[in-house]
Protein backbone atom coordinates (compact mmCIF):
# COMPACT_ATOMS: atom_id res chain seq x y z
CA UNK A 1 134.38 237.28 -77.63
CA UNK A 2 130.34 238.07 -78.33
CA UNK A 3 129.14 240.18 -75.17
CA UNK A 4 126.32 238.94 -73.52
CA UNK A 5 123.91 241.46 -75.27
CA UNK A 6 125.12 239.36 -78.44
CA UNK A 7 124.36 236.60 -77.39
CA UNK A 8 120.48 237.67 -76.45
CA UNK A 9 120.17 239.20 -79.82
CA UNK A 10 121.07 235.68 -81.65
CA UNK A 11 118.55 234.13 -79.38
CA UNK A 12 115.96 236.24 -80.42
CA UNK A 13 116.86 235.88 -84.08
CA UNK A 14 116.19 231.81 -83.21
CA UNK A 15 113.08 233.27 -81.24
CA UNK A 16 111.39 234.89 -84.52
CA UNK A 17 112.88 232.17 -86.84
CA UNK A 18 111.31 229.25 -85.66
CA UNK A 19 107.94 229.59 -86.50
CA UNK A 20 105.56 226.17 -86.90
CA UNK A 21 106.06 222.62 -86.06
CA UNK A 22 105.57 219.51 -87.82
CA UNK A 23 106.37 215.76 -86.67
CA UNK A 24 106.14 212.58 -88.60
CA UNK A 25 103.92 210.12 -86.43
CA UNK A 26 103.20 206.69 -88.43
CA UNK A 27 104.64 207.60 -91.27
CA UNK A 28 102.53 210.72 -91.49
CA UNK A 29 103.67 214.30 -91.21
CA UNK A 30 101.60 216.62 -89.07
CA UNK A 31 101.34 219.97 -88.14
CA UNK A 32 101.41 220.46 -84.01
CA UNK A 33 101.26 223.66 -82.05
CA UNK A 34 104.90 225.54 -81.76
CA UNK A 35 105.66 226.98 -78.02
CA UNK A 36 108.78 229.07 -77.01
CA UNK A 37 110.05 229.12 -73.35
CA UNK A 38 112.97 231.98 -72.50
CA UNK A 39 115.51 230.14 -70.31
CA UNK A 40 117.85 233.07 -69.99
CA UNK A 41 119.36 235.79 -72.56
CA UNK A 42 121.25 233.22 -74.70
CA UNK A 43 118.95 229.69 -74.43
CA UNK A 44 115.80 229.31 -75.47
CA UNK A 45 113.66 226.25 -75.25
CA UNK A 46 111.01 225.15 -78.50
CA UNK A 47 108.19 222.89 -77.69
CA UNK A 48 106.13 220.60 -79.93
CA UNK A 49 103.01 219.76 -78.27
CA UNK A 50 101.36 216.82 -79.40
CA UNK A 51 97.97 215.94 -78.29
CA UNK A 52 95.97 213.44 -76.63
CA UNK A 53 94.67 211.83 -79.84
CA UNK A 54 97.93 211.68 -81.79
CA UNK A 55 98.87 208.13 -81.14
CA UNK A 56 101.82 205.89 -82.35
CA UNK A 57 105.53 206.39 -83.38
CA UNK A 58 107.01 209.74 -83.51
CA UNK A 59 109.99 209.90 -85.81
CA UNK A 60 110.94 212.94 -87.02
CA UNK A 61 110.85 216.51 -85.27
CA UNK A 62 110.62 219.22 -88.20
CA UNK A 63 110.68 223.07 -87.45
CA UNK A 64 110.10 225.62 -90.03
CA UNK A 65 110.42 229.95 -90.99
CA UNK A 66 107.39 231.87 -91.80
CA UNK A 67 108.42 230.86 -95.56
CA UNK A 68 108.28 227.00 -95.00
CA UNK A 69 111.65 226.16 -94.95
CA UNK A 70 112.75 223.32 -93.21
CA UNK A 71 115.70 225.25 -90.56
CA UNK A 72 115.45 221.99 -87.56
CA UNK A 73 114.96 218.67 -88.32
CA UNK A 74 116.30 215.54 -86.18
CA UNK A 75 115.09 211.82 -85.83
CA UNK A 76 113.36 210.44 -82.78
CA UNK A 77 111.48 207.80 -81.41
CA UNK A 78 109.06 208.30 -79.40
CA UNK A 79 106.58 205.82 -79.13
CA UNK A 80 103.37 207.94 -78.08
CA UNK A 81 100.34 206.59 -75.84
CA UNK A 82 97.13 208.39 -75.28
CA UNK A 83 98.26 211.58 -73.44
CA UNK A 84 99.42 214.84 -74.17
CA UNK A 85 103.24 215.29 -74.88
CA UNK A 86 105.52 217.94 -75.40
CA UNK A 87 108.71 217.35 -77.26
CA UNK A 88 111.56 219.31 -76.15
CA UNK A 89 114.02 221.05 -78.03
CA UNK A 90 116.36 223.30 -75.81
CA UNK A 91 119.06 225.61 -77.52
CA UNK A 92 121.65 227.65 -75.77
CA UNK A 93 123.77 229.86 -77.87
CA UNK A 94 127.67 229.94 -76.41
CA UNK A 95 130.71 231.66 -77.98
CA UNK A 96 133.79 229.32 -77.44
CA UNK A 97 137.19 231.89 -77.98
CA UNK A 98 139.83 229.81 -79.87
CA UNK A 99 137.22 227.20 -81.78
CA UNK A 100 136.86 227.29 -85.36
CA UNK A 101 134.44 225.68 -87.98
């Protein structure tokens, strides 16, 4: 079973990985401002804030490496008024003895 100390070194693998944020809002892909909140050694939570003046349908949450490679992508939808939002993407790395994949 991964120790905890394992587990905190994964999460800040994820921690230096994830390094800009895109969404698609109307159809159009943007880049918005990356945040990382430490919940505890092995969860970590990303944020994509999106600002005031971005208005409409969010769609897609995109997350890429210092290279540009897409590594976290999901669909959403979000449909956006005129206020500042912060999308949410919380990951908490657990070790499960006996599963397999």
């Amino acid at each position: 079973m991964l120790t905890d100390y394992a587990l905190e070194r994964q999460t800040n693998a994820l921690d230096t990985l994830f390094t800009s944020a895109e969404i698609e809002i109307n159809g159009m892909t943007k880049t918005m401002e990356l945040l990382k909140i430490r919940n505890s050694a092995s969860m970590i939570t990303f944020l994509i804030r999106v600002p005031e003046n971005e208005t409409g349908l969010i769609t897609k949450r995109i997350i890429r490496d210092r290279e540009g490679v897409v590594i976290w992508q999901d669909n959403v939808e979000v449909n956006k008024g005129i206020r500042e939002l912060a999308l949410s993407i919380p990951i908490e790395l657990k070790w499960k003895v006996g599963e397999t994949n």
